[in-house]
Protein backbone atom coordinates (compact mmCIF):
# COMPACT_ATOMS: atom_id res chain seq x y z
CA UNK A 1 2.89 -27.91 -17.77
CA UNK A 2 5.78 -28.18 -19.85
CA UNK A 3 9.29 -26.93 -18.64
CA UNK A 4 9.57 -24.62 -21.57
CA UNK A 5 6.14 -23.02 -20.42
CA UNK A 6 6.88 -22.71 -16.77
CA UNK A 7 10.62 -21.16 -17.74
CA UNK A 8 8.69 -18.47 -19.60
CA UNK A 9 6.35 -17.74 -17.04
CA UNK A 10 9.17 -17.97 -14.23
CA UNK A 11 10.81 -15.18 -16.76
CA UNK A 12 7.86 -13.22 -17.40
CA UNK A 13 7.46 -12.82 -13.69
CA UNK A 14 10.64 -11.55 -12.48
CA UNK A 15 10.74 -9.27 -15.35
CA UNK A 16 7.47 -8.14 -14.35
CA UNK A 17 8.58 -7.69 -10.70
CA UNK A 18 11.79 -5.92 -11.80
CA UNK A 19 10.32 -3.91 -14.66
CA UNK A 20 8.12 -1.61 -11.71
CA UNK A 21 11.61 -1.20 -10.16
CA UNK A 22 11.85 2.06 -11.85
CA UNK A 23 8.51 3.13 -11.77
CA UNK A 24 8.69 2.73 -7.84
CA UNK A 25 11.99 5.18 -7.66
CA UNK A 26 9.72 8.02 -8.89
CA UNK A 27 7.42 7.17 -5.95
CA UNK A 28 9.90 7.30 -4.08
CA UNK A 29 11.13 10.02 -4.84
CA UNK A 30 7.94 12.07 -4.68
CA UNK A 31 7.33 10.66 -1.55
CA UNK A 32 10.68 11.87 -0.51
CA UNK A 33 9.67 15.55 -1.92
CA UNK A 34 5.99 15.58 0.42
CA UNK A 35 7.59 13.97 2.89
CA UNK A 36 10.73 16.16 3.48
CA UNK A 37 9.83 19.02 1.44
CA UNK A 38 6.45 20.09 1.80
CA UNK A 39 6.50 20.07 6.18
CA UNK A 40 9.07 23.23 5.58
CA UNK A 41 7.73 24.96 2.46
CA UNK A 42 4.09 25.01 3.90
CA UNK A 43 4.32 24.54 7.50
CA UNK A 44 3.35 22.24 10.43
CA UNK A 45 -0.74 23.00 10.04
CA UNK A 46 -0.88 23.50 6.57
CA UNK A 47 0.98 20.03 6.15
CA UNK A 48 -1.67 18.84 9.15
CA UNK A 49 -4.32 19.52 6.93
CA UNK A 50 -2.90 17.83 3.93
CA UNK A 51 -2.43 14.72 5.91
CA UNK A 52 -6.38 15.09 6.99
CA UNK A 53 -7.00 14.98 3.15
CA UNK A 54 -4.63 12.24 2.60
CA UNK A 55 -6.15 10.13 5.15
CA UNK A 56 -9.54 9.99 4.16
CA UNK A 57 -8.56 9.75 0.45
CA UNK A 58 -7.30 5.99 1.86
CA UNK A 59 -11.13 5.24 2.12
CA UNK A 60 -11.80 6.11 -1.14
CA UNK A 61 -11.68 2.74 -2.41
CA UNK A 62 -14.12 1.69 0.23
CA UNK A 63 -17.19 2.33 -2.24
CA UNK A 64 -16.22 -0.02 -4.95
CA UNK A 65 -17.15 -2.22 -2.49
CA UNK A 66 -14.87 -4.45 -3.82
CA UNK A 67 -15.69 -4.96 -7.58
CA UNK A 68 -12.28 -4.65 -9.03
CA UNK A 69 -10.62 -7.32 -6.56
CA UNK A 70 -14.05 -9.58 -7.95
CA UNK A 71 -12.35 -9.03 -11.66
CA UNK A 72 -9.05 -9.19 -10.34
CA UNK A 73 -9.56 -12.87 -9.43
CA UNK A 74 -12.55 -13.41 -12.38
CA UNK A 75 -10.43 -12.63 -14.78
CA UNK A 76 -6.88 -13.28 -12.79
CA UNK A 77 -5.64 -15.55 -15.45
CA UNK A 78 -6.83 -13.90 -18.51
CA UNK A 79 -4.75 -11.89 -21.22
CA UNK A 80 -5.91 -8.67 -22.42
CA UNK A 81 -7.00 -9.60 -25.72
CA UNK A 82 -9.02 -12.82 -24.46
CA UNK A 83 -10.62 -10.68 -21.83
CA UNK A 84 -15.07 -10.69 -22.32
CA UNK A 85 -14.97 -6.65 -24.14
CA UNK A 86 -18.87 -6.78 -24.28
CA UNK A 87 -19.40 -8.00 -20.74
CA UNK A 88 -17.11 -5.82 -19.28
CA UNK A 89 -18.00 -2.72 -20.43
CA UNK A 90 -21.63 -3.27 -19.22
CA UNK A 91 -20.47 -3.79 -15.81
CA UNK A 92 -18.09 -1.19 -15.77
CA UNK A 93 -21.30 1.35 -16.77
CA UNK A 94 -23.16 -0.09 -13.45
CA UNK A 95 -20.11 0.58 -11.44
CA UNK A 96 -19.51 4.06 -12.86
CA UNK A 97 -23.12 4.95 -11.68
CA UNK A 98 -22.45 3.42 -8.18
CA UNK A 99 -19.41 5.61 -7.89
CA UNK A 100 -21.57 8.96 -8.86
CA UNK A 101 -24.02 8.03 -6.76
CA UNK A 102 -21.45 7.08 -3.58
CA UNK A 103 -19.55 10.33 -4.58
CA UNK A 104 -22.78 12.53 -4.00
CA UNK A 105 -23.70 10.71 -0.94
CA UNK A 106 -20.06 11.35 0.77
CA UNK A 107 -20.12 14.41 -0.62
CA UNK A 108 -23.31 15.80 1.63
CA UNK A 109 -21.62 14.08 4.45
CA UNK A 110 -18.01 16.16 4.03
CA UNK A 111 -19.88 19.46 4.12
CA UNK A 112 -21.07 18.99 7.70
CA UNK A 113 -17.49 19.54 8.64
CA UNK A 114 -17.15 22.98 10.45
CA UNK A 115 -13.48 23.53 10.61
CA UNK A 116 -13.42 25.50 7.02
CA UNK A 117 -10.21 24.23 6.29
CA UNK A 118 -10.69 20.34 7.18
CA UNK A 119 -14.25 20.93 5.17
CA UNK A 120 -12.61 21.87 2.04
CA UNK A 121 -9.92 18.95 2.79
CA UNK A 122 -12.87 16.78 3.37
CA UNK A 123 -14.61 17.71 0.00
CA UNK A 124 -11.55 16.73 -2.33
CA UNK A 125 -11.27 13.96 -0.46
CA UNK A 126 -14.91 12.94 -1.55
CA UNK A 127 -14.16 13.74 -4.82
CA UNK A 128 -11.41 11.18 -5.59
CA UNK A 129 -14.23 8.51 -4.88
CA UNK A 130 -15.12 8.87 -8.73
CA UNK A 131 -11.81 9.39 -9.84
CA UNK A 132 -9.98 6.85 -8.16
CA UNK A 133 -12.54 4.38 -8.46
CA UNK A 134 -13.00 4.27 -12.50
CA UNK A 135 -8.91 4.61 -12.28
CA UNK A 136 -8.45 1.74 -10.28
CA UNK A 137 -10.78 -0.58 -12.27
CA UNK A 138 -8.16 0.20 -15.54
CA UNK A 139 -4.83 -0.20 -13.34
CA UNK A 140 -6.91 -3.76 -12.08
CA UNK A 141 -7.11 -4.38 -15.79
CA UNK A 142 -3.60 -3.95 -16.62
CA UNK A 143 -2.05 -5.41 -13.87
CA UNK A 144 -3.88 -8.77 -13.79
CA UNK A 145 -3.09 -8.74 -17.54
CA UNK A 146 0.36 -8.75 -17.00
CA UNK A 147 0.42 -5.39 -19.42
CA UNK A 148 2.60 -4.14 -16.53
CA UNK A 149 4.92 -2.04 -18.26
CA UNK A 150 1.51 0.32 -18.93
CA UNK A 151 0.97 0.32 -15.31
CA UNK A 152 4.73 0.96 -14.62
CA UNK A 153 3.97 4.08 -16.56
CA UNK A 154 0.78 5.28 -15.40
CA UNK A 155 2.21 4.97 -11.93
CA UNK A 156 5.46 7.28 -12.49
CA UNK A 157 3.90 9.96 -15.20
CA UNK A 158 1.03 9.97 -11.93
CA UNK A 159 4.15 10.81 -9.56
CA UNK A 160 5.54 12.89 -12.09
CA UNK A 161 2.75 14.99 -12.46
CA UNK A 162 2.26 15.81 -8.71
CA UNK A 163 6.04 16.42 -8.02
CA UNK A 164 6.28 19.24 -10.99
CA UNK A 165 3.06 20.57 -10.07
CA UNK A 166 4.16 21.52 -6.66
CA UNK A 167 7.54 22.51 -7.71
CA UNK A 168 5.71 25.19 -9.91
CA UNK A 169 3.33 26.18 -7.09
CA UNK A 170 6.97 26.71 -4.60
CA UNK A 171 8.38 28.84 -7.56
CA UNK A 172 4.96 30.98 -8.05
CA UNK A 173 4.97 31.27 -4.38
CA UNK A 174 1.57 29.59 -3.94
CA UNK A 175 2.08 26.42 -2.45
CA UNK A 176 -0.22 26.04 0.68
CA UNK A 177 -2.32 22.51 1.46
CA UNK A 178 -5.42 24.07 -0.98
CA UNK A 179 -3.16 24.23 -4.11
CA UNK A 180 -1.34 20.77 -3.39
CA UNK A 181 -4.80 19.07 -3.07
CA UNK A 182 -5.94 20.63 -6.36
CA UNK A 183 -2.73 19.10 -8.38
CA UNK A 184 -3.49 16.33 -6.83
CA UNK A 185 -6.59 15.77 -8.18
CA UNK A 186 -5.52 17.58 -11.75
CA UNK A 187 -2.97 14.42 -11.87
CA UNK A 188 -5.59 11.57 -11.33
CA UNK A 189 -7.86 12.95 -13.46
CA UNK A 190 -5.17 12.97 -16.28
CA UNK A 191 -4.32 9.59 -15.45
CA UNK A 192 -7.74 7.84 -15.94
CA UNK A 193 -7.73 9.82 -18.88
CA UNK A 194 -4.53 8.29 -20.07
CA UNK A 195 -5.31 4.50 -18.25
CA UNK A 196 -8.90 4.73 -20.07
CA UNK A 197 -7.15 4.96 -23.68
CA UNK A 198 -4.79 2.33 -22.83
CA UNK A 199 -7.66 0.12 -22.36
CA UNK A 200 -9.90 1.74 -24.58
CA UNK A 201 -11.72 -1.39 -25.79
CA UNK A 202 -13.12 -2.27 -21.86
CA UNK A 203 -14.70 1.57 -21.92
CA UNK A 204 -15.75 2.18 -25.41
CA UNK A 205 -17.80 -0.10 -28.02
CA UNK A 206 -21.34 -1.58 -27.72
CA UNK A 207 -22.57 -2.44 -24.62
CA UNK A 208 -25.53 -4.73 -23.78
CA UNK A 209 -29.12 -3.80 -23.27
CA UNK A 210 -29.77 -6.46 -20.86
CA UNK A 211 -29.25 -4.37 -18.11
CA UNK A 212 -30.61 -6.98 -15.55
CA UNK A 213 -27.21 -9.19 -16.66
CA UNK A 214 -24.96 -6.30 -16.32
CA UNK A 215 -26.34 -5.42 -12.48
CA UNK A 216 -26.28 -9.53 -11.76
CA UNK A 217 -22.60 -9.61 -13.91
CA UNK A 218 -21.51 -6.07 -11.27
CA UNK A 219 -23.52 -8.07 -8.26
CA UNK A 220 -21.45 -11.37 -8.59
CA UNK A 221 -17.71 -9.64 -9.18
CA UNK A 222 -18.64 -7.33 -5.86
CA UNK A 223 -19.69 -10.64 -4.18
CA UNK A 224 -16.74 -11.99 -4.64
CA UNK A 225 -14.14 -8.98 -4.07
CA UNK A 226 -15.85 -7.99 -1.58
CA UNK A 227 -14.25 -9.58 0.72
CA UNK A 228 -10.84 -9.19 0.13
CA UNK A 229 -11.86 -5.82 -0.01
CA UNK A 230 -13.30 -5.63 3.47
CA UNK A 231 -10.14 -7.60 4.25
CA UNK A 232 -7.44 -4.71 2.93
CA UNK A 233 -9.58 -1.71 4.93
CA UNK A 234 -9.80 -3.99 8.06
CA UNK A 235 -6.04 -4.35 7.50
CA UNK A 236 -5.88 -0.42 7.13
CA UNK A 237 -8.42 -0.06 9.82
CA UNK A 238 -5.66 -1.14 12.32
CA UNK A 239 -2.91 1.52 11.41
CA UNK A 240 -5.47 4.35 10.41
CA UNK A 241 -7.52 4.27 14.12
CA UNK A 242 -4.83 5.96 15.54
CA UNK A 243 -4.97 8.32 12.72
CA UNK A 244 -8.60 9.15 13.08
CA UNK A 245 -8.20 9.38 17.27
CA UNK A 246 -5.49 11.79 17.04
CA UNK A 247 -7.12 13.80 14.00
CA UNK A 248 -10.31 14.04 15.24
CA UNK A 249 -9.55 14.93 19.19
CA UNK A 250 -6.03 16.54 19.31
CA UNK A 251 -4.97 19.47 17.75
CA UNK A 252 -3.81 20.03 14.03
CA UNK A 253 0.00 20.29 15.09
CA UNK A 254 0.10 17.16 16.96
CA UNK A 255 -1.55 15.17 14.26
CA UNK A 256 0.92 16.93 12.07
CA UNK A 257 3.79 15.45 13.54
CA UNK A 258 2.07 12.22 14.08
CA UNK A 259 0.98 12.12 10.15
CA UNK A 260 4.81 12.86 9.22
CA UNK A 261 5.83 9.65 10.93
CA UNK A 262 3.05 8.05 9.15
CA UNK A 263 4.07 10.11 5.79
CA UNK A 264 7.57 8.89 6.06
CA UNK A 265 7.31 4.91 6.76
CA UNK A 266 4.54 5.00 4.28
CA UNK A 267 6.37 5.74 1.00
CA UNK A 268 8.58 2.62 1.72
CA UNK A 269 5.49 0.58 2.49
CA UNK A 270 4.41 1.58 -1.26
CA UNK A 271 7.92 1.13 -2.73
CA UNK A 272 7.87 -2.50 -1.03
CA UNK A 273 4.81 -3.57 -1.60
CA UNK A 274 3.94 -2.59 -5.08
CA UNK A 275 5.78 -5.19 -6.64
CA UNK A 276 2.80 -8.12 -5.40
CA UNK A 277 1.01 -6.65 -7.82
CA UNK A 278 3.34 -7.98 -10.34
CA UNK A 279 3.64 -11.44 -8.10
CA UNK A 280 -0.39 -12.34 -8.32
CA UNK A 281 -0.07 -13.20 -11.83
CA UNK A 282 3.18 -14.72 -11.67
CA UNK A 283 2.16 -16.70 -8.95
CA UNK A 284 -1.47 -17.82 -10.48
CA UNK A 285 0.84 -18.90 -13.36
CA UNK A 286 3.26 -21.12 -11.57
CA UNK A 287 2.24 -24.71 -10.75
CA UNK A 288 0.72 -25.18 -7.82
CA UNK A 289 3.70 -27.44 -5.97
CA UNK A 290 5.39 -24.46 -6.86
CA UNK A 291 4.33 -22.78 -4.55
CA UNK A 292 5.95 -23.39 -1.13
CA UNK A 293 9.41 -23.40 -2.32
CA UNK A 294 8.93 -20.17 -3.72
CA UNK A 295 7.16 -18.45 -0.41
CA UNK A 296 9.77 -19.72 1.40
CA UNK A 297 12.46 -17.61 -0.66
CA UNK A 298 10.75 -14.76 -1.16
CA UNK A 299 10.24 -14.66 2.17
CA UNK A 300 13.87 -14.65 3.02
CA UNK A 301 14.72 -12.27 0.64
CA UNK A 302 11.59 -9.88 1.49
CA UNK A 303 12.70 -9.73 4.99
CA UNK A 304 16.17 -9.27 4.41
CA UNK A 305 15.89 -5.95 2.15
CA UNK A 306 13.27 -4.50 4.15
CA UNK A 307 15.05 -5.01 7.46
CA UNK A 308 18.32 -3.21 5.34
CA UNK A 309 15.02 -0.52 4.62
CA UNK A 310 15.09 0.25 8.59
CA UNK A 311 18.46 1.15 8.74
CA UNK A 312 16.77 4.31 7.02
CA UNK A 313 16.05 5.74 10.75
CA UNK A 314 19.32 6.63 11.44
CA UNK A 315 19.92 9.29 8.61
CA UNK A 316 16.22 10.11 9.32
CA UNK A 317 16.73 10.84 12.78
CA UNK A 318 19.68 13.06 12.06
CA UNK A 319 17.90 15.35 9.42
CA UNK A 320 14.61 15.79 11.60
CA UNK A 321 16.49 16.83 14.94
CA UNK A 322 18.59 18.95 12.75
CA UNK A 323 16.29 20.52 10.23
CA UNK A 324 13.11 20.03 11.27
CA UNK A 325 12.59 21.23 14.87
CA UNK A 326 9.12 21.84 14.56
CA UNK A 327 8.48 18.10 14.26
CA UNK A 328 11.12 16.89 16.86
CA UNK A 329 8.52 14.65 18.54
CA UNK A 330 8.69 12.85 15.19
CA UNK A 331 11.55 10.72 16.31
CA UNK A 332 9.92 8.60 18.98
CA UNK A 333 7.34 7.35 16.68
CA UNK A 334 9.21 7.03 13.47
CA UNK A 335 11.35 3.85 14.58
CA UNK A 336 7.64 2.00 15.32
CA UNK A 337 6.25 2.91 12.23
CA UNK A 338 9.41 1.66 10.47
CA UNK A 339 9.05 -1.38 12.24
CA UNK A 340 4.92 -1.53 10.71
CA UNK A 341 6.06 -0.79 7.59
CA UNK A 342 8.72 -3.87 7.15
CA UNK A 343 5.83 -5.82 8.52
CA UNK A 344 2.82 -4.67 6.15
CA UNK A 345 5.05 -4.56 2.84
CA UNK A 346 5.83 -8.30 3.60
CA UNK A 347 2.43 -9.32 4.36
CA UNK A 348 1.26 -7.38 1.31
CA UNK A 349 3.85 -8.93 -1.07
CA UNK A 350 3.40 -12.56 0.53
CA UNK A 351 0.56 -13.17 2.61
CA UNK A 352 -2.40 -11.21 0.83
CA UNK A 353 -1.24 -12.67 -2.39
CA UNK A 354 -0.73 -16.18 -1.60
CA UNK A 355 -4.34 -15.89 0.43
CA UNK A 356 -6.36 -14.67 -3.02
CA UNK A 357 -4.41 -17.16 -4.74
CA UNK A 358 -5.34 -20.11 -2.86
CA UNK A 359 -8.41 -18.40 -2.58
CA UNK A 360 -9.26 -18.00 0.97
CA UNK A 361 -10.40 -14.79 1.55
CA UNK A 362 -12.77 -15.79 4.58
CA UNK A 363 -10.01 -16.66 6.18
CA UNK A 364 -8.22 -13.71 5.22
CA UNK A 365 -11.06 -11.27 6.26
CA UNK A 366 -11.96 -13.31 9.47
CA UNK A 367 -8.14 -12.21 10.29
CA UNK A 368 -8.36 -8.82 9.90
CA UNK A 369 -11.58 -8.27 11.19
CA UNK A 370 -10.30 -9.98 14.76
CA UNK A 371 -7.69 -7.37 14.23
CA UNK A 372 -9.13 -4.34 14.08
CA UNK A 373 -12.04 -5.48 16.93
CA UNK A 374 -9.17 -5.85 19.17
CA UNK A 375 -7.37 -2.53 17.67
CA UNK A 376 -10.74 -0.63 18.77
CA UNK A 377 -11.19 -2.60 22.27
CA UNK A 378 -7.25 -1.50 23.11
CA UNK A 379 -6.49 1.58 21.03
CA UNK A 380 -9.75 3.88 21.98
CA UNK A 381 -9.47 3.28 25.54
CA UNK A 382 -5.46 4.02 25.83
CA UNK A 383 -5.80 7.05 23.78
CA UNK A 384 -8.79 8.59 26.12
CA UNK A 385 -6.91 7.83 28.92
CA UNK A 386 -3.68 8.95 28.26
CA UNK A 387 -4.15 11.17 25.42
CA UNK A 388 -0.26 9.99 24.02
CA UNK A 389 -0.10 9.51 20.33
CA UNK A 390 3.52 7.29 21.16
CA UNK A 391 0.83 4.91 23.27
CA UNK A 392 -1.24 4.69 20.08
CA UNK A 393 1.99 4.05 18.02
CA UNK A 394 3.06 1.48 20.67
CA UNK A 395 0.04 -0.55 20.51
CA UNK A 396 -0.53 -0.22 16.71
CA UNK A 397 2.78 -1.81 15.73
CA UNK A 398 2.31 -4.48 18.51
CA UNK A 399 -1.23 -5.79 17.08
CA UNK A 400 0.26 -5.06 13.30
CA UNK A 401 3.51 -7.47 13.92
CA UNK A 402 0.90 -9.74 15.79
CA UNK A 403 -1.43 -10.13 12.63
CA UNK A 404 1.31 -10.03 9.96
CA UNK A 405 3.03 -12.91 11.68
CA UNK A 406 -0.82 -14.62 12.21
CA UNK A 407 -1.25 -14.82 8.90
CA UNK A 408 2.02 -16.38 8.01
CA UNK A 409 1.43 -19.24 10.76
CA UNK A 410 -1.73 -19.80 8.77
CA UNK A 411 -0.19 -20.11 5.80
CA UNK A 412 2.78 -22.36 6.60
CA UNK A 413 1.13 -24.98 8.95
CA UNK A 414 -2.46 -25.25 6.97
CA UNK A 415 -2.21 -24.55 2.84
CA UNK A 416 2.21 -24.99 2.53
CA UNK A 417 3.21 -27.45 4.86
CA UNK A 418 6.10 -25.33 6.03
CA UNK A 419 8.43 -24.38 8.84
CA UNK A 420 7.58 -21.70 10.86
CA UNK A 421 11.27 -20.71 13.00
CA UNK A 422 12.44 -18.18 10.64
CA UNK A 423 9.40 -15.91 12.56
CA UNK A 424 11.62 -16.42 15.78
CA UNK A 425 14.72 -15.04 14.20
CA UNK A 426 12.65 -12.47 12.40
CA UNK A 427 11.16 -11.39 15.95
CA UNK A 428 14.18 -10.96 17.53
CA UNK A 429 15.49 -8.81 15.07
CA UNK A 430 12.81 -6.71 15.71
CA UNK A 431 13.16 -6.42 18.95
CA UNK A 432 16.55 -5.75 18.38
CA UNK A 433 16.12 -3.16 16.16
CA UNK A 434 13.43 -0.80 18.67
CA UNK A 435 15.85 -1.65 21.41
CA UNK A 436 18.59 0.34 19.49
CA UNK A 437 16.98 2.73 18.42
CA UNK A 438 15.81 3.86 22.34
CA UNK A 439 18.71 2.47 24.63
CA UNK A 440 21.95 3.85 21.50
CA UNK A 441 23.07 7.10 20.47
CA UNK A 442 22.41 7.67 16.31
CA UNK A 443 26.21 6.61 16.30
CA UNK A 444 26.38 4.19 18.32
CA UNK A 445 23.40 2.33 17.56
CA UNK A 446 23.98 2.58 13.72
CA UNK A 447 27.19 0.62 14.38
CA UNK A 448 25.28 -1.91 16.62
CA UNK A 449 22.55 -2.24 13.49
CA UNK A 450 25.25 -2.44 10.57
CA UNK A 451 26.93 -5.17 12.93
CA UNK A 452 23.20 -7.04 13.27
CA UNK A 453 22.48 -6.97 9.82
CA UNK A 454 25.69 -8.69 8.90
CA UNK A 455 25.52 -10.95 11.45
CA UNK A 456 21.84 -11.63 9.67
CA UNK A 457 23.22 -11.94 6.26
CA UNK A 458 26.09 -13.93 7.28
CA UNK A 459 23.38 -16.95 8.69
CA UNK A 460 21.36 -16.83 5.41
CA UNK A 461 24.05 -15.37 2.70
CA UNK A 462 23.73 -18.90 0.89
CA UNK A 463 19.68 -18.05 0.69
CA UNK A 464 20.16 -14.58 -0.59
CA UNK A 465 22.67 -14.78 -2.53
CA UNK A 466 21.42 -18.00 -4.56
CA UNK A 467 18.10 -16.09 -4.80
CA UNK A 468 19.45 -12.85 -5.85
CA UNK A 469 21.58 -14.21 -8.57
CA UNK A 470 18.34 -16.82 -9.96
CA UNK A 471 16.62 -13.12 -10.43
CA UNK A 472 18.78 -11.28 -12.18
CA UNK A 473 19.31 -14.72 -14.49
CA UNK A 474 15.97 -14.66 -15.33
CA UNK A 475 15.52 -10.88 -15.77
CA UNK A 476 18.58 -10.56 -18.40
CA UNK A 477 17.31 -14.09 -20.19
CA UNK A 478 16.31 -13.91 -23.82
């Protein structure tokens, strides 16, 4: 590879990385709005039941059964306009028909649910199988493209969408967890619409009538996504037991207040972790000896802004016991889920990607699976005997930390050939961090994490700062 080459591709990555930047503010900031917002407008059980929909919407994905992670690493290297039009489009038809036919199955299935208002929660939920499934396969598209300016779009005019639909449902005085779910679902719909003009050639045009080769073409691209699939919802599978325990034998209100912890780490784990979407095609890009130097950095850096991230829990804290006294018992879980969050944003950014790009997805699924047996063998047990959602928040973040970190050892001592003590450092801080958070005052243990992080940035400022400035290089480079 010639320099030239690799400096564009270098370029075209961190501009890619830093172009979602503002695309990722709007999710913020909607997630801000249902986070914050929507608990007061609507209520404590209202906002229960729009976490029940949320939550199952997270297994939507579960019935592509993995096809769009197949084309995702199929076509991984591919630009748009080199991309097989035909023999796409016939395997997109045989995965449209899957997701009709999964849709109708789930749908049977959601209307056994007797609790009228988890029923109808339940039924949307089913309904974003279709939707989100054709959607994703177009966002897959662009992102593995590198088109991802489009997807920077889709993303925010998505956000966009939701957040003035429910500010028109506060000032028509109709905002309960019905109307929410029904914007919701209004705003995907008009974003496939939009994502399937952007990439109108995959969806429209002639498609072949040897259906046999577009069922073996659909066959081979699940057989191989499949796995990461599996991987990502055994991943999930870990946080979302708790989820499912709490919402399926405690009361509305407690899951509630549980789901708002969850609600509020979880729109930081999307504003971290979005931007590997941008770093698989960088990465697939760069040459291969590449590779270790540049996990090693972005490693660094990814740890040092999310830690900064936690310092969140302090302003947090003050506005829930001040504001928001129906969901006091918020507090004791939020600094765990914090904690989860830092952890699954970097493993998302660094581990998942550098697995699919080096191609081991057995190993990455083997992982997970391990994971979530031991998540069931600890997590069901504690929760019927104790019935404390803070022991199921415990023991979640202890077996998340555990896996992220897992899959990092993996990954420096058998495919990069790195050093592994940064995870002791890392660790500590950790510790450090829940320690303050239950032994300090807000006050007090603000100063205590201000003087921590400083302490942190002092030991690697030559790292970050080094890194930092090669970015923004980059990014302003003709």
């Amino acid at each position: 590879m010639s320099r030239r080459l690799e400096y564009n591709i270098y370029t075209l990555g961190v501009k890619n990385i830093l172009s979602s930047f503002l695309s990722q503010i709007i999710v913020l900031s909607v997630g801000i709005v249902l986070s914050f917002v929507l608990p007061v407008v609507i209520g404590i059980e209202q906002f229960g039941y729009w976490q029940v929909y949320l939550l199952y919407v997270t297994f939507a994905m579960f019935f592509g059964l993995g096809f769009t992670d197949g084309i995702y690493l199929t076509y991984g290297k591919y630009d748009y306009k080199d991309l097989p039009y035909e023999r796409l489009r016939s395997t997109l038809l045989v995965y449209t028909i899957t997701a009709i036919i999964f849709t109708t199955l789930a749908l049977f299935l959601a209307l056994e649910e007797r609790d009228t208002n988890k029923q109808f929660a339940l039924v949307a939920a089913t309904l974003n199988i279709f939707v989100l499934l054709l959607s994703n396969a177009g966002i897959s598209i662009l992102q593995f493209t590198n088109r991802i300016k489009e997807y920077s779009f889709i993303v925010a005019i998505g956000k966009l969408l939701l957040l003035l639909g429910i500010v028109l449902l506060i000032v028509l005085n109709i905002c309960n967890f019905k109307t929410i779910i029904v914007i919701d679902l209004f705003a995907k719909v008009i974003i496939l619409t939009i994502n399937i003009l952007l990439i109108k050639e995959i969806f429209f045009g002639k498609v072949s009538t040897n259906y046999q080769s577009a069922i073996k073409e659909w066959y081979k691209n699940v057989k191989i996504g499949i796995k990461i699939m599996l991987a990502v919802y055994a991943s999930t599978f870990v946080m979302n037991i708790g989820r499912i325990l709490i919402e399926r034998f405690d009361g509305i209100k407690i899951y509630s207040s549980y789901a708002l912890a969850v609600s509020i780490s979880s729109f930081f784990l999307v504003f971290v972790s979005s931007f590997s979407l941008s770093f698989y095609p960088f990465i697939r890009r760069v040459n291969e000896s590449k590779w270790s130097s540049i996990y090693s950095k972005m490693n660094t850096f990814i740890f040092f802004i999310s830690f900064v991230i936690l310092g969140c829990y302090y302003p947090l804290n003050y506005i829930i016991r001040n504001w928001y006294v129906d969901y006091i018992s918020v507090t004791q879980y939020l600094p765990l889920f914090l904690v989860m969050t830092l952890m699954q944003g970097k493993e998302q950014f660094l581990h998942v990607t550098y697995m699919k790009a080096l191609r081991k997805e057995n190993k990455l699924l083997l992982i997970n699976i391990i994971f979530s047996i031991i998540a069931c063998l600890t997590l069901i047990p504690v929760y019927l005997s104790t019935k404390s959602a803070y022991w199921v928040a415990f023991i979640t973040n202890i077996l998340i930390i555990a896996k992220s970190y897992c899959l990092e050892l993996y990954l420096r001592k058998k495919e990069l050939e790195l050093e592994f003590k940064n995870i002791f450092s890392e660790l500590l801080l950790i510790i450090l961090f829940i320690s303050i958070t239950y032994f300090s005052g807000t006050f007090a243990g603000l100063l205590i994490f201000i003087l921590v992080t400083l302490i942190y940035f002092t030991i690697k400022r030559h790292d970050l700062i080094n890194f930092t400035r090669k970015l923004f290089r980059e990014f302003r480079s003709k």
